[in-house]
N, C-alpha and C. Protein backbone atom coordinates (compact mmCIF):
# COMPACT_ATOMS: atom_id res chain seq x y z
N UNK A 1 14.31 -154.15 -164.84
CA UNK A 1 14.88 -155.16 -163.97
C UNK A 1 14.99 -154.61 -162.55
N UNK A 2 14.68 -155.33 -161.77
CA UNK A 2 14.59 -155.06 -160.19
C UNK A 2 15.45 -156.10 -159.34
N UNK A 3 16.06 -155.91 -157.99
CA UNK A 3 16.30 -156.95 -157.43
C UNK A 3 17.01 -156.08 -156.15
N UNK A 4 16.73 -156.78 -154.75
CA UNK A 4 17.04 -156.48 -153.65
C UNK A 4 17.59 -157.97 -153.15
N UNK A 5 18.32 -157.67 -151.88
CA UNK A 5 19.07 -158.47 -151.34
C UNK A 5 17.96 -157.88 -149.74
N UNK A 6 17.44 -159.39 -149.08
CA UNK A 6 16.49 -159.11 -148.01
C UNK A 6 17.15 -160.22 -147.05
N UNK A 7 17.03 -160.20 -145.93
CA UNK A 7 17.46 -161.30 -145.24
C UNK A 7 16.09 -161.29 -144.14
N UNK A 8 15.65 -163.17 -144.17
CA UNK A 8 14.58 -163.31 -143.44
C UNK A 8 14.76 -164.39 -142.06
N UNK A 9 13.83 -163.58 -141.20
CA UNK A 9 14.11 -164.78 -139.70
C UNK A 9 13.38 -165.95 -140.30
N UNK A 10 12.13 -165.61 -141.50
CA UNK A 10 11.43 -166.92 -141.15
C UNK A 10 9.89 -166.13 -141.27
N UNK A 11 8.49 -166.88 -141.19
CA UNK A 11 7.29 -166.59 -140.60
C UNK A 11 6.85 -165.14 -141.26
N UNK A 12 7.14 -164.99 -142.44
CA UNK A 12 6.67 -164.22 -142.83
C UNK A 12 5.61 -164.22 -143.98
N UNK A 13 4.72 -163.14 -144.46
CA UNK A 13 3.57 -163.62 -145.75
C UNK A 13 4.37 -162.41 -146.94
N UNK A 14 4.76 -162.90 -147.88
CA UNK A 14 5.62 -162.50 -149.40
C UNK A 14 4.15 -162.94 -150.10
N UNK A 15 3.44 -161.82 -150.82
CA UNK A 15 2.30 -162.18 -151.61
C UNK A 15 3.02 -162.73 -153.10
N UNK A 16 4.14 -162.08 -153.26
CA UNK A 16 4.65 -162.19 -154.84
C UNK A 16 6.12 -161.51 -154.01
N UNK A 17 6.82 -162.84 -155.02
CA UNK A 17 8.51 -162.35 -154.50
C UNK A 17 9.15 -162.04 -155.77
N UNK A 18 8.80 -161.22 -156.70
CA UNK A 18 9.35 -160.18 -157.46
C UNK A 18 10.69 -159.11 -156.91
N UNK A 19 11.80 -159.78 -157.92
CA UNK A 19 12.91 -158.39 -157.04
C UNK A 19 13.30 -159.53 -155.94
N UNK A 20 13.12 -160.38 -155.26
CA UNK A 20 13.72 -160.62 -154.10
C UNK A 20 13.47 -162.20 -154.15
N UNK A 21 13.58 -163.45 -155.26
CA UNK A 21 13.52 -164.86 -155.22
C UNK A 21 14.29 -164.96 -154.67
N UNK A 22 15.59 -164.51 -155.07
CA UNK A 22 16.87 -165.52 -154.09
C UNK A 22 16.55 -165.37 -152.24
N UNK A 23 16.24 -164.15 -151.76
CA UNK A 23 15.63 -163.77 -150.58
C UNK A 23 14.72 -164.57 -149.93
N UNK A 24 13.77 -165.17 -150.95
CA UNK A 24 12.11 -165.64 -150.14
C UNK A 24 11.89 -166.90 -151.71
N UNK A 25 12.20 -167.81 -151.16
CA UNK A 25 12.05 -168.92 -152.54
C UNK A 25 10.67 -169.46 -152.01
N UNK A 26 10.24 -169.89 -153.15
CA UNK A 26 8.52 -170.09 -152.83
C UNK A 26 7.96 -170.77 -152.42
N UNK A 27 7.06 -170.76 -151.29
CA UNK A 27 6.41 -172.31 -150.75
C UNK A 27 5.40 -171.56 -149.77
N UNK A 28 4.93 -172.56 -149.27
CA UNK A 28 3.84 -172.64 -148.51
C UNK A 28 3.93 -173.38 -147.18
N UNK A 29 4.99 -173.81 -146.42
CA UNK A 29 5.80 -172.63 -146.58
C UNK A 29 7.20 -173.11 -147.13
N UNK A 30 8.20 -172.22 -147.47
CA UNK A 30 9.29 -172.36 -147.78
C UNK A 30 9.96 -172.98 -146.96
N UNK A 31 11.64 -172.87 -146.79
CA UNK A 31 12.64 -173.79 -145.88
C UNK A 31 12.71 -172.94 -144.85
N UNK A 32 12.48 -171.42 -144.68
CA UNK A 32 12.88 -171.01 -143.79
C UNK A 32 11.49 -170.50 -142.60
N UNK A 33 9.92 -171.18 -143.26
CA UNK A 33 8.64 -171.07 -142.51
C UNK A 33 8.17 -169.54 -143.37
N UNK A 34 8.70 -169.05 -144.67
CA UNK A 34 7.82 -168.25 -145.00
C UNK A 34 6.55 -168.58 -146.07
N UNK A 35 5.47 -167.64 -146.31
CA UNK A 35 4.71 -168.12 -147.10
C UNK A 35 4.98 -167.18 -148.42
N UNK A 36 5.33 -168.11 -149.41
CA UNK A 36 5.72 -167.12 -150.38
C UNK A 36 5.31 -167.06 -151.37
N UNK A 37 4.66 -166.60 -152.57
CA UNK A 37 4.02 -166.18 -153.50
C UNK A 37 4.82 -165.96 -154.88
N UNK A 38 4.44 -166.07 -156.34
CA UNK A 38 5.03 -165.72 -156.93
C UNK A 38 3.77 -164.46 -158.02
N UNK A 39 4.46 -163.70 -158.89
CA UNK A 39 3.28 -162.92 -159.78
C UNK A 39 1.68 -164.00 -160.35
N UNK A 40 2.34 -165.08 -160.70
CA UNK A 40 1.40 -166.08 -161.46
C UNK A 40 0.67 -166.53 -160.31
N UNK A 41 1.45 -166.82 -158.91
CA UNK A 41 0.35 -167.44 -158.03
C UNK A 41 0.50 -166.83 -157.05
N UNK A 42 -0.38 -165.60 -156.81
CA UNK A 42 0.01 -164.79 -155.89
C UNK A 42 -0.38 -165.22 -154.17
N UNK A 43 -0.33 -164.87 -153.40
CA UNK A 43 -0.74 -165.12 -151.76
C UNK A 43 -1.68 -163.74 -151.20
N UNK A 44 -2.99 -164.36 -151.31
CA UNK A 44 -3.39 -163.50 -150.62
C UNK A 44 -3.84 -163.37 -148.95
N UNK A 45 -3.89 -162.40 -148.27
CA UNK A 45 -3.52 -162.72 -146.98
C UNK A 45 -5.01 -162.39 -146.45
N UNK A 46 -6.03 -162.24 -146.96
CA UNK A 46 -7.30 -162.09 -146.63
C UNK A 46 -7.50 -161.57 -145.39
N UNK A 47 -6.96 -160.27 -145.40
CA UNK A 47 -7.21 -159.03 -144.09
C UNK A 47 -8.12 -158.27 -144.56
N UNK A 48 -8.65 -157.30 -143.28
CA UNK A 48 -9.85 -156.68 -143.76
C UNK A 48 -9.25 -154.88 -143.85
N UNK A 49 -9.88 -154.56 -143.90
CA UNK A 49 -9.49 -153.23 -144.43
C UNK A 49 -9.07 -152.28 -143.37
N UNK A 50 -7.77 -151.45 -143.04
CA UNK A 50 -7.23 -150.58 -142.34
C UNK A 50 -8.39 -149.96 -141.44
N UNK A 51 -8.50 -150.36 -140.14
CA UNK A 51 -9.33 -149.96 -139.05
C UNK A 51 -9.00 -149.50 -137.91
N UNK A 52 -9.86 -149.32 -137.02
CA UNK A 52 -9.37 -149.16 -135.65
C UNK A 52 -9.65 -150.04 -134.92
N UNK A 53 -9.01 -150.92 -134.48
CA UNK A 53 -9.37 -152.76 -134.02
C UNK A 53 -8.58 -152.63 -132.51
N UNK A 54 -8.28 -151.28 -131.89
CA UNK A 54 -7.96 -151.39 -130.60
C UNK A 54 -6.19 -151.38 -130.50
N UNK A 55 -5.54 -150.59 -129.74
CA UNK A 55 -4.18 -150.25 -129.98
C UNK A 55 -3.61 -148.58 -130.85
N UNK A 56 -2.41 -148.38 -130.66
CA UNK A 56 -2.17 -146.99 -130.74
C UNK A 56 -2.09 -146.62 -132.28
N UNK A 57 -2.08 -147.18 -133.26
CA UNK A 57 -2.34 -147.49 -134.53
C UNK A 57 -3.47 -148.03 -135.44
N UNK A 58 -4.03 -147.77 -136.65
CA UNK A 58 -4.65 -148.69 -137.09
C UNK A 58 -4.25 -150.02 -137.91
N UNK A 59 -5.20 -151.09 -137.55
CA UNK A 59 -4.62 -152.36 -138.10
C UNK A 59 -5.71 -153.13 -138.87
N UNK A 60 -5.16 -154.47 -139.53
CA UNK A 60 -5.61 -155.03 -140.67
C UNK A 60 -6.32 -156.57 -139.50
N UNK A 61 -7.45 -156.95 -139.31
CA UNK A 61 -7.63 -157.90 -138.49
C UNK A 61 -7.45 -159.14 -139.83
N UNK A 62 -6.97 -159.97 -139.52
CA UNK A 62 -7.27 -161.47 -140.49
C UNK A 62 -8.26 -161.76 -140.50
N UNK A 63 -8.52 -162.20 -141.72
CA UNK A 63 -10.21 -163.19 -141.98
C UNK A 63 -10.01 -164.58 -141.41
N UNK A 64 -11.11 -165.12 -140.64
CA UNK A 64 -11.25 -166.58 -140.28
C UNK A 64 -10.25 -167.38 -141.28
N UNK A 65 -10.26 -166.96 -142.87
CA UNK A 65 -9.72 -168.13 -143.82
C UNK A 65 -7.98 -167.35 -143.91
N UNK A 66 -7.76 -166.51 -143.45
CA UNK A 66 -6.44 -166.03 -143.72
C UNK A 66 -5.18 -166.97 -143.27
N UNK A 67 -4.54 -167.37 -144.80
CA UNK A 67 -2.69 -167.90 -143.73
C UNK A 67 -2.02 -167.55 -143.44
N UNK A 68 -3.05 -165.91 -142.46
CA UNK A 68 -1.20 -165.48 -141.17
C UNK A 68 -2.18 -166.57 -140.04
N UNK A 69 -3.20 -166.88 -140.09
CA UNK A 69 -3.55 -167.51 -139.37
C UNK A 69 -2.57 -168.56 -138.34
N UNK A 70 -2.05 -168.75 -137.35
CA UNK A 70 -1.15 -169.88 -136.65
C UNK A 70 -0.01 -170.14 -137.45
N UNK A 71 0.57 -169.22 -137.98
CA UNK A 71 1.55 -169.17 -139.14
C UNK A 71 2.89 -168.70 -138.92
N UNK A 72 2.79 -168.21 -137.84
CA UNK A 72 4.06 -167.07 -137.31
C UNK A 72 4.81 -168.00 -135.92
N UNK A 73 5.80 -167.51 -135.45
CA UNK A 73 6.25 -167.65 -134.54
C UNK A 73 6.91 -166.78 -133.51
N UNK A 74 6.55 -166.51 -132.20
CA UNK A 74 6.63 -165.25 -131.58
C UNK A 74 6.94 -165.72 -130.14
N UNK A 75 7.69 -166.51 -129.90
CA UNK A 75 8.29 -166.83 -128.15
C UNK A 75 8.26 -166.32 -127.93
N UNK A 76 7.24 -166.09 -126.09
CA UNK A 76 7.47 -165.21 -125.24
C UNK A 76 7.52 -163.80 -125.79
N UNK A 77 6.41 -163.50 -126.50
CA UNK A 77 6.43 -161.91 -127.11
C UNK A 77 5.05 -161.45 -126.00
N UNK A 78 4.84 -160.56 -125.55
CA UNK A 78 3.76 -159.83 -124.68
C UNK A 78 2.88 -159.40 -125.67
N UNK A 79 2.23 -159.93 -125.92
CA UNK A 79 0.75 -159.04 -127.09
C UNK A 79 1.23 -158.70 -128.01
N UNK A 80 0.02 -158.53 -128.91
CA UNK A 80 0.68 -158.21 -130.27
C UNK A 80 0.88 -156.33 -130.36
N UNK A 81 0.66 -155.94 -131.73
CA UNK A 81 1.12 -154.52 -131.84
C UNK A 81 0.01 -153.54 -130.77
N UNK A 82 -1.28 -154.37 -130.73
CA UNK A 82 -2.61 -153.82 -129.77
C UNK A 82 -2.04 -153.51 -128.94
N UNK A 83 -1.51 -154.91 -128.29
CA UNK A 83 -1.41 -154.73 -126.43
C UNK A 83 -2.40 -155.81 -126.47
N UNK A 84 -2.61 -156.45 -127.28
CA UNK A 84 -3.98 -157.96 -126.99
C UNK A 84 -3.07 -159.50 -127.24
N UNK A 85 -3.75 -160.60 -126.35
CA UNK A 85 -2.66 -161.74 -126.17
C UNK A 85 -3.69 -162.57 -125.46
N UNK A 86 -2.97 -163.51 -125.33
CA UNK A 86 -3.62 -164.98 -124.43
C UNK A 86 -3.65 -164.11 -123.06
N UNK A 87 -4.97 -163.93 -122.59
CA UNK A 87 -5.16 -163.92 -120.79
C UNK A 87 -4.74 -165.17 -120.23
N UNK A 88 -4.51 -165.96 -120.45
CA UNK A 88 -4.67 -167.25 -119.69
C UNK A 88 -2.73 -167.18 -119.85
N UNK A 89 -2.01 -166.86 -120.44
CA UNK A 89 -0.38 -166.75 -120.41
C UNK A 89 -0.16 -165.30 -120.43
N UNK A 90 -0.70 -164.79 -120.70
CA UNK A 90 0.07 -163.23 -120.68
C UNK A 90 0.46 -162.98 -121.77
N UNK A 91 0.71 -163.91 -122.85
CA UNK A 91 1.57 -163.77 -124.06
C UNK A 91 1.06 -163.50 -125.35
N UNK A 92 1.51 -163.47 -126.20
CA UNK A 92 0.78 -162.69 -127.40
C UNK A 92 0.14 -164.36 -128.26
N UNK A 93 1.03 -165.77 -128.38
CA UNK A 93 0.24 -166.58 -129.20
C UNK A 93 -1.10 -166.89 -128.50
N UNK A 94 -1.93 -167.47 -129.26
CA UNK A 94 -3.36 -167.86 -129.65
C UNK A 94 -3.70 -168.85 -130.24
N UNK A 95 -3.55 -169.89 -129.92
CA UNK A 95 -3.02 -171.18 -130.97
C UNK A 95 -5.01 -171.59 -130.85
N UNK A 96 -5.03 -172.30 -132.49
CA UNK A 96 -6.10 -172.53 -133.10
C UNK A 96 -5.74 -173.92 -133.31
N UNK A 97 -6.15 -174.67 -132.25
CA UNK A 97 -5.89 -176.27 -131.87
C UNK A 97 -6.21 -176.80 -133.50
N UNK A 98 -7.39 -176.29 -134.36
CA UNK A 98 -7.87 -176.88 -135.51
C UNK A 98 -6.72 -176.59 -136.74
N UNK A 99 -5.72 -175.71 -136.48
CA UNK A 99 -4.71 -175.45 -137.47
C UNK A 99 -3.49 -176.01 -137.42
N UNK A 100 -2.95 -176.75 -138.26
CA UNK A 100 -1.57 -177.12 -138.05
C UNK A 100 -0.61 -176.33 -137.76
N UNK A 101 0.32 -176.12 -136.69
CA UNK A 101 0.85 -175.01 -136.53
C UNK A 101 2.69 -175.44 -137.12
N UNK A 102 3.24 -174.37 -137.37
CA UNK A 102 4.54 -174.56 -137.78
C UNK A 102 5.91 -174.19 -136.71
N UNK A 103 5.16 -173.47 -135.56
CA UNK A 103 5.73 -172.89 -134.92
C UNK A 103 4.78 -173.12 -133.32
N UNK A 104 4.49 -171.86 -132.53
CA UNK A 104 4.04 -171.90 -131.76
C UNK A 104 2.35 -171.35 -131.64
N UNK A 105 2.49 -171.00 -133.13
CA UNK A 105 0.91 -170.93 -133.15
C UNK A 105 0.49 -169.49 -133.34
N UNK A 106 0.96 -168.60 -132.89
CA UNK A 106 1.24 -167.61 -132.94
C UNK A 106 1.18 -166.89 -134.50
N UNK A 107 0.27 -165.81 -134.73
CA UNK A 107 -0.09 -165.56 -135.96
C UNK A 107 1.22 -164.51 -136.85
N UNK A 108 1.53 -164.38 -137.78
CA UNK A 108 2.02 -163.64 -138.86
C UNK A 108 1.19 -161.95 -139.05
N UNK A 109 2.31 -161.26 -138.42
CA UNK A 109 1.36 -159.75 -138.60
C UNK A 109 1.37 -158.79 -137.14
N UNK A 110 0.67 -157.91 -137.36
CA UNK A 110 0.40 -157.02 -136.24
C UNK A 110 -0.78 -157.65 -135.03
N UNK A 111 -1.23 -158.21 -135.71
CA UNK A 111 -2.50 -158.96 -134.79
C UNK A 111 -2.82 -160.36 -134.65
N UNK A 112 -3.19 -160.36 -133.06
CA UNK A 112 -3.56 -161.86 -132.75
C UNK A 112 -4.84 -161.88 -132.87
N UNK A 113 -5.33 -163.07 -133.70
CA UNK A 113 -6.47 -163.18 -134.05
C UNK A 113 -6.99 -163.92 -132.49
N UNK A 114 -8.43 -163.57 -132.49
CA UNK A 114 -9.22 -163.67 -131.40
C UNK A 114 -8.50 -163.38 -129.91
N UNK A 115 -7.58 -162.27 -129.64
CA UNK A 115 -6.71 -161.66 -128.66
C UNK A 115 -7.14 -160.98 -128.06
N UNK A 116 -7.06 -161.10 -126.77
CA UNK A 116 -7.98 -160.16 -126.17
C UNK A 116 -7.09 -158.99 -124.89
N UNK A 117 -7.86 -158.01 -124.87
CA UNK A 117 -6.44 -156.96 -124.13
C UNK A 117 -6.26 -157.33 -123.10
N UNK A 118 -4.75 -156.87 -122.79
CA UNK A 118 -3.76 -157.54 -121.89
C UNK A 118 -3.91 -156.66 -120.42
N UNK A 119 -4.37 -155.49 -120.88
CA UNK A 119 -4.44 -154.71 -119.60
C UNK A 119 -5.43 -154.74 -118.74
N UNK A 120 -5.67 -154.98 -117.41
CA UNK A 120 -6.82 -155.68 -116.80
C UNK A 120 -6.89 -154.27 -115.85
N UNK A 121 -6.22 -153.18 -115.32
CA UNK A 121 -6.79 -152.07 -114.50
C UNK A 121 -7.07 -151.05 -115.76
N UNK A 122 -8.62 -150.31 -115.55
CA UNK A 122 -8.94 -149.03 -115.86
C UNK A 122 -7.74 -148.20 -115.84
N UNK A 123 -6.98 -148.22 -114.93
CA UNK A 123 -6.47 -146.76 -114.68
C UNK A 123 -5.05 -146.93 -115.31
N UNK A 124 -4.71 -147.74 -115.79
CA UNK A 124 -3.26 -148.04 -116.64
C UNK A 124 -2.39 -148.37 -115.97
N UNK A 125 -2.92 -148.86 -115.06
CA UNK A 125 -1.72 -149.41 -113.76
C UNK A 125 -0.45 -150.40 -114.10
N UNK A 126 -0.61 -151.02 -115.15
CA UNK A 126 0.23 -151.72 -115.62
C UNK A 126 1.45 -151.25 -116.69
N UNK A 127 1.22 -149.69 -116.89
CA UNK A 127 1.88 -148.37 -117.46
C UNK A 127 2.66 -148.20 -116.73
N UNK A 128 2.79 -148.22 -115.50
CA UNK A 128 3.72 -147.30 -114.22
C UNK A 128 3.74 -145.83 -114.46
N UNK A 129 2.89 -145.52 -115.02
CA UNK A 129 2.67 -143.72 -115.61
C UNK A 129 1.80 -143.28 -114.20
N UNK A 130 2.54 -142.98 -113.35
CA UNK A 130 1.82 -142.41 -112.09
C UNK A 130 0.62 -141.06 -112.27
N UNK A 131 0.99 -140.61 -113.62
CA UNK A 131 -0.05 -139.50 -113.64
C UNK A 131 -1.45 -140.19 -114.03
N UNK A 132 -1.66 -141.29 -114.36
CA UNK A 132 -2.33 -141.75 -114.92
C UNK A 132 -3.36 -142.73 -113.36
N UNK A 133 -2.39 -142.95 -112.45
CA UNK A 133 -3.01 -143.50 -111.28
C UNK A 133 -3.78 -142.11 -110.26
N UNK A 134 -3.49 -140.75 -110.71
CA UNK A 134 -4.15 -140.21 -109.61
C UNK A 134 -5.82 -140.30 -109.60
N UNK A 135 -5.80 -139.51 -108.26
CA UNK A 135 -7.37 -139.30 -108.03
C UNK A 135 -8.21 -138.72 -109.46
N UNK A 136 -9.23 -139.23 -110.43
CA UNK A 136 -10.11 -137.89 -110.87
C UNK A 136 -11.13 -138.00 -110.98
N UNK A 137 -11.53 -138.05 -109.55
CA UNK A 137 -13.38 -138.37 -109.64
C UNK A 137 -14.19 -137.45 -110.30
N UNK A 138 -15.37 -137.96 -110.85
CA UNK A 138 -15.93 -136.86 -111.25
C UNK A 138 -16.27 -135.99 -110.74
């Protein structure tokens, strides 16, 4: 027998809520916008395999058919875990006009699908890391 006590904002992917029903009750989404899974019908989140997809970590990109897809909700968050986001707002959602969104469109996870990086100078100017602005020509 297993069981944890979890408390959720919401917008999250639970493949199987084993140990934690009362926490994450099941739906697609549930009452509180999560997607939740049980052993018999599990959720799969159709990511691709631990890479280097850009950012200080490696990450899982979503498949075209994945439901972190426009699934999440992330006001006014600056890029995702990359540092990649809407150029056109500065901000990390990405809304997929063709998906019903529940929120702001904004995906579930470390990554915005089709996000592109936020930092627009070579030299990391947007760092304020002055060592990083000096001269080093070749």
């Amino acid at each position: 027998m297993c069981s944890a006590s979890l408390v959720t904002l919401g917008f999250n992917l639970v493949g199987t809520n084993d140990c934690v029903e009362n926490s994450f009750p099941v739906g697609t989404p549930n009452i509180k916008g999560d997607s939740v899974g049980t052993s018999s019908a599990p959720i799969d989140p159709r990511l691709s395999t631990l890479d280097a997809h850009g950012g200080p970590t490696a990450t899982h990109l979503p498949m075209s058919t994945s439901p972190v897809v426009d699934a999440g909700n992330c006001p006014a968050t600056v890029g995702d875990q990359r540092g990649y986001g809407n150029i056109a707002s500065g901000l990390r959602a990405l809304d997929d006009p063709s998906l019903p969104d529940l929120a702001d469109g904004c995906d579930v996870g470390a990554v915005e699908t089709g996000a592109v990086e936020l930092l627009v100078f070579s030299d990391g100017f947007e760092t304020g890391d002055m060592f990083r602005w000096g001269s080093t020509s070749p």
